[in-house]
Protein backbone atom coordinates (compact mmCIF):
# COMPACT_ATOMS: atom_id res chain seq x y z
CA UNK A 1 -88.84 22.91 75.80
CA UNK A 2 -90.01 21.89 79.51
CA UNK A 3 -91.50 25.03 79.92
CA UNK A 4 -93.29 25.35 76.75
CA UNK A 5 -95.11 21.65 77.61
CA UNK A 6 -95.36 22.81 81.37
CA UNK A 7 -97.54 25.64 80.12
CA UNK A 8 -99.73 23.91 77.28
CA UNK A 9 -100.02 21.42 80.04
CA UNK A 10 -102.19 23.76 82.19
CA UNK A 11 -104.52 24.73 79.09
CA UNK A 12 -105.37 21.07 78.61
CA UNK A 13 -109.02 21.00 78.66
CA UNK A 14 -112.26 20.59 77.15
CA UNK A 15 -113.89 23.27 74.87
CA UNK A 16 -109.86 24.44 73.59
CA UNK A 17 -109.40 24.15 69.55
CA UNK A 18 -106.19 22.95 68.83
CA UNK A 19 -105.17 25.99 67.22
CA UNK A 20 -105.51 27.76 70.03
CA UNK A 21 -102.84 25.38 71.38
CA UNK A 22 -100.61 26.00 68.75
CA UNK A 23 -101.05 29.93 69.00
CA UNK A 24 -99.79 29.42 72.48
CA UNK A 25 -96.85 27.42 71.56
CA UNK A 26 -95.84 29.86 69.40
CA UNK A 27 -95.53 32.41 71.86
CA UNK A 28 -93.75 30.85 74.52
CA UNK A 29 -91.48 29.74 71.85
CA UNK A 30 -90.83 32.86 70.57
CA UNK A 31 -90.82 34.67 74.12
CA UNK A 32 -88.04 32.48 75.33
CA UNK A 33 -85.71 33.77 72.10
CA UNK A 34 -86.13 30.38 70.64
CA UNK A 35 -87.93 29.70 67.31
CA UNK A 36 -90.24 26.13 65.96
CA UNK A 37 -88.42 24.03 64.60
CA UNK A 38 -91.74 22.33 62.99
CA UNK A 39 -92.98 25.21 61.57
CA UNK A 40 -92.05 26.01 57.73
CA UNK A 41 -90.59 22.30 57.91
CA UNK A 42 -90.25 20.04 54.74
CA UNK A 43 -89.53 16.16 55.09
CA UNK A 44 -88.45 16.67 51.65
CA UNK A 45 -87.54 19.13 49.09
CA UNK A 46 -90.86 18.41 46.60
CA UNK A 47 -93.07 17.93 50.09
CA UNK A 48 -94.78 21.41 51.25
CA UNK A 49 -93.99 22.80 54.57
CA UNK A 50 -95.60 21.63 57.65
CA UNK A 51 -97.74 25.05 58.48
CA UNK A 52 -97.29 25.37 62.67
CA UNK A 53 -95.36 25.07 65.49
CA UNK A 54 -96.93 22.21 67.49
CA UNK A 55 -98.73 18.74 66.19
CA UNK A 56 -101.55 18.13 68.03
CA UNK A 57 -103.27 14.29 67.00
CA UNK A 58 -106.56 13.42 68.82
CA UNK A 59 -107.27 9.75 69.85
CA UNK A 60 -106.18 7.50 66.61
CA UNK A 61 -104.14 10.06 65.24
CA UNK A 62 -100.73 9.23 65.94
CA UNK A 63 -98.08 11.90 64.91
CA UNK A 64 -97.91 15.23 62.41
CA UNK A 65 -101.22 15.87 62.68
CA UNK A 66 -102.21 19.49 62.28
CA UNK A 67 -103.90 22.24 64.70
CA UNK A 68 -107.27 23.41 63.55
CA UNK A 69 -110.83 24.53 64.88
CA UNK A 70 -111.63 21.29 66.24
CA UNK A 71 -112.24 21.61 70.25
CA UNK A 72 -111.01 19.15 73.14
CA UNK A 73 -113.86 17.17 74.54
CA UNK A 74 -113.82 14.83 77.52
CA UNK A 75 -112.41 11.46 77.02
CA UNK A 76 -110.63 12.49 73.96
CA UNK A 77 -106.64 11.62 74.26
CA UNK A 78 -104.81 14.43 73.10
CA UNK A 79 -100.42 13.80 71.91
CA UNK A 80 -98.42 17.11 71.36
CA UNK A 81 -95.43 16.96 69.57
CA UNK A 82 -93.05 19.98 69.78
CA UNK A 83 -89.93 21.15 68.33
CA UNK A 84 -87.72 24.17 69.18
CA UNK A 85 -84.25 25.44 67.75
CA UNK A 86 -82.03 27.74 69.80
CA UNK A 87 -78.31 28.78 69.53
CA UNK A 88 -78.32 26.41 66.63
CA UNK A 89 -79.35 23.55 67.42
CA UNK A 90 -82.76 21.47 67.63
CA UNK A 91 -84.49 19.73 70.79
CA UNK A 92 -88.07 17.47 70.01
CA UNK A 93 -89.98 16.11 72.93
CA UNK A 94 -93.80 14.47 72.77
CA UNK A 95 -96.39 14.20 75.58
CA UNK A 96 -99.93 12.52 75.72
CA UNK A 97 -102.45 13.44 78.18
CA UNK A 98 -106.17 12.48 78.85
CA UNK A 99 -108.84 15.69 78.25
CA UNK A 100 -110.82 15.03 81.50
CA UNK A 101 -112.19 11.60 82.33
CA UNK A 102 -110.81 8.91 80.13
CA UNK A 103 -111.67 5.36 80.83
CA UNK A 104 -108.99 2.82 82.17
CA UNK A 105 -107.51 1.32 78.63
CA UNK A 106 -106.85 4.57 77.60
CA UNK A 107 -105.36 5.62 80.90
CA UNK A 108 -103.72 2.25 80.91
CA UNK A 109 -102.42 3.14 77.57
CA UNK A 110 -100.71 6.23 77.94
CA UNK A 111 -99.08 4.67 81.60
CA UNK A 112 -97.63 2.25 79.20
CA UNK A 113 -96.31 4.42 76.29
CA UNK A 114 -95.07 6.94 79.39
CA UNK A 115 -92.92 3.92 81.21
CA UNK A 116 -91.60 2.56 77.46
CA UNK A 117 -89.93 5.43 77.03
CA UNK A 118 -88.29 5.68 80.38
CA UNK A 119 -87.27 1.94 79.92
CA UNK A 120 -85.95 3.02 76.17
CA UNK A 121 -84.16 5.56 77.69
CA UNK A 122 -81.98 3.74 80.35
CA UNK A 123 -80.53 1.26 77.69
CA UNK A 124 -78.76 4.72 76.00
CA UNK A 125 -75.21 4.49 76.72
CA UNK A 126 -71.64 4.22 75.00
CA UNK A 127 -71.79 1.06 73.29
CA UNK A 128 -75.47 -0.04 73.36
CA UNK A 129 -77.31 -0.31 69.88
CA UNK A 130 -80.57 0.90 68.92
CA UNK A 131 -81.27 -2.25 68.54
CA UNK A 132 -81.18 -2.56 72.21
CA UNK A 133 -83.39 0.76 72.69
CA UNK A 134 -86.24 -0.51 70.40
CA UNK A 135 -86.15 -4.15 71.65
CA UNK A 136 -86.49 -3.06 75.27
CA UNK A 137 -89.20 -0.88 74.25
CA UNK A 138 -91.14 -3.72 71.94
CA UNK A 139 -90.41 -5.85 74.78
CA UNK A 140 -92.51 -3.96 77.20
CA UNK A 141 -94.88 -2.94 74.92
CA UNK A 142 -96.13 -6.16 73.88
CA UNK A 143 -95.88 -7.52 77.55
CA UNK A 144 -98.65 -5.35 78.23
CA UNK A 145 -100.92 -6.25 75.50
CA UNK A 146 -100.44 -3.11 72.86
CA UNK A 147 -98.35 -2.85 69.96
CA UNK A 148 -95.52 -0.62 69.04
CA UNK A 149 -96.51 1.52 65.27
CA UNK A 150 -93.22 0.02 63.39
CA UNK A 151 -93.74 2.26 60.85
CA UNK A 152 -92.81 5.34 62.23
CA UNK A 153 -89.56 6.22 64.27
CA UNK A 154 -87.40 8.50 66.48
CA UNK A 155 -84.39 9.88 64.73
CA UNK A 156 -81.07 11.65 65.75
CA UNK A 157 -81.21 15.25 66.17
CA UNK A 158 -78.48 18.29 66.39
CA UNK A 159 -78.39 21.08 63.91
CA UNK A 160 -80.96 19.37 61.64
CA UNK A 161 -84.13 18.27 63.14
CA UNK A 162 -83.75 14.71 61.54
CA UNK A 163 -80.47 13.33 61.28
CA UNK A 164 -79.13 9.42 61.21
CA UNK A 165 -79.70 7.12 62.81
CA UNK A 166 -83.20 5.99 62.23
CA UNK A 167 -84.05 5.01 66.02
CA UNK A 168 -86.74 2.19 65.62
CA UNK A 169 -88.83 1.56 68.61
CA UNK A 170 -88.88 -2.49 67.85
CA UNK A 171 -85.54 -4.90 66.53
CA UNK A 172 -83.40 -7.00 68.13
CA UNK A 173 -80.40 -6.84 70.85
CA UNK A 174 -76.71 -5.55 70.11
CA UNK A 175 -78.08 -4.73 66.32
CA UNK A 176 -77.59 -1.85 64.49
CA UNK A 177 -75.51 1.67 65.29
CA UNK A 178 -73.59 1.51 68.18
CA UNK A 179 -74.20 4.26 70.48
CA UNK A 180 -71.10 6.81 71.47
CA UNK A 181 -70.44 9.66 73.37
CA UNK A 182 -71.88 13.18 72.21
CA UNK A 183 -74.33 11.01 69.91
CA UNK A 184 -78.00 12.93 70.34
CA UNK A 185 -81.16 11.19 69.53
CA UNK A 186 -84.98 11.85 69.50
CA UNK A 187 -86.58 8.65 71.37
CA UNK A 188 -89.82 8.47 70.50
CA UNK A 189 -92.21 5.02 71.16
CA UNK A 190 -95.73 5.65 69.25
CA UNK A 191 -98.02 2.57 70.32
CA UNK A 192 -101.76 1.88 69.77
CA UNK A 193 -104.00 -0.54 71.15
CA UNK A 194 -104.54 -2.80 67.90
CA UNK A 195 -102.20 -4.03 66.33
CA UNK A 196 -102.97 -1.72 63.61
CA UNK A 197 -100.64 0.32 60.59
CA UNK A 198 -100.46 3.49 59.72
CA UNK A 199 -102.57 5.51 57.41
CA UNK A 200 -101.29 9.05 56.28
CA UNK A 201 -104.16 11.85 55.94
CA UNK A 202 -105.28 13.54 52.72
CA UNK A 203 -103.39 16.37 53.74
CA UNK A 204 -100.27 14.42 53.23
CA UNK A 205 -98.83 15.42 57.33
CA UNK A 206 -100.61 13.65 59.75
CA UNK A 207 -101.10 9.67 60.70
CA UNK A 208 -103.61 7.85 61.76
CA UNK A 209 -104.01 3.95 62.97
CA UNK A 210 -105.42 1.85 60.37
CA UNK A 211 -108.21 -0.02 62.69
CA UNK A 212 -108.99 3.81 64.30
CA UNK A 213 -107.44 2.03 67.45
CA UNK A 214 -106.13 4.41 70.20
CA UNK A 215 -102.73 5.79 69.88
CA UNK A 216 -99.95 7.48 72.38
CA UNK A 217 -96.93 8.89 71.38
CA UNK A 218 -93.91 10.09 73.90
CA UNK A 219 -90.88 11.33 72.74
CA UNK A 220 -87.28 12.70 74.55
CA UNK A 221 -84.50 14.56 72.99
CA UNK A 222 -81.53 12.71 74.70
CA UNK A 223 -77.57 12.78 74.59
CA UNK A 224 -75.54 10.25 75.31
CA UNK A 225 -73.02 10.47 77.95
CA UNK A 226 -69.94 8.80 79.47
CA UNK A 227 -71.89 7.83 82.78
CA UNK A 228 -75.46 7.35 80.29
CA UNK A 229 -78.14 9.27 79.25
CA UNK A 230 -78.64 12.95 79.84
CA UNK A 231 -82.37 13.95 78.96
CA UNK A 232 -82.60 17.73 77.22
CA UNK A 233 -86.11 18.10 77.49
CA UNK A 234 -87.27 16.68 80.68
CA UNK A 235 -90.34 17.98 81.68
């Protein structure tokens, strides 16, 4: 998983379509002996399958949006979203990154989303709550001035690629699931800069904010140990 984001890392730039991005995913993926998890995917059984390997949402787009002919330009604020199954099991990790100059909210933005997931991630332990991840996450969040999308979530993860719990990135301290050892879990905060909802597309995948506000998302697949958390797709 590191290595696949390592790589689409270094094609980051302006002038790339977004299927181009995904073309590439595909082959490290597939290079590595591993296989999408996303691609072929249905949320549900009367839902059609999500078409490609990576989701790749541009500026208010938030999450499952699809790869197409549109091209990078500067300033834009580009999230990928990638999931990979190998020896039977699933990992899902997120990244946002700035196409060439972006100005300072936006760079101030993803900083944020970036540091509320490593904050999320240090309350994972054996017996912490979700409730403790998402507070400490809407905590920080809001301390900075943006708002956490309470609409969408992180999720646990193993041999399916969603899997109880639901892990909300907002709630209250020692509430909900208590956490144990061996318990794996897809972290993900998705904030925006208004304090907007979200808005599915037409196509029926991909989110958007309601007030076209800016939007980050990050996202680790984690496991929780005796000593805390061990991260499986730290790149």
């Amino acid at each position: 998983m590191a290595k696949v984001l390592e790589e689409l890392k270094n094609h980051i730039k302006p002038g790339i379509a977004t299927k181009d991005l995904d073309k590439l995913a595909c082959e490290l993926i597939l290079k590595m002996g591993a296989s999408p998890s996303f691609k072929g995917y249905k949320a549900k059984k009367d839902k059609k399958a999500f078409p490609y390997a990576l989701c790749t949402c541009l500026n208010e787009q938030i999450v499952h949006c699809v790869p197409g002919s549109r091209k990078l330009q500067i300033s834009d604020v580009l999230s990928l979203d990638l999931g990979i199954f190998y020896k039977g099991f699933h990992t899902d990790a997120a990244i946002t990154l700035p196409v060439g100059e972006i100005d300072d909210e936006a760079r101030r933005l993803i900083r944020v989303g970036k540091k509320a997931l490593k904050r999320g991630l240090k309350k994972v332990r054996p017996g912490s709550t979700i409730g403790d991840i998402g507070n400490t996450i809407q905590r920080y969040v809001e301390s900075q001035g943006f708002y956490v999308i309470k609409e969408l979530t992180g999720h646990g993860i193993g041999k399916n690629l969603h899997e109880p719990p639901q892990v909300l990135n907002f709630g209250k301290r020692h509430t909900g699931e208590i956490l144990k050892h061996g318990m794996c879990l897809a972290i993900e905060p998705m904030i925006c800069a208004g304090n907007a909802k979200s808005i599915k597309a037409k196509d029926g995948f991909g989110y958007r904010t309601s007030d076209n506000s800016l939007a980050v998302h990050f996202e680790h697949t984690v496991a929780v140990r005796e000593n805390g958390c061990e991260v499986l797709t730290s790149f």
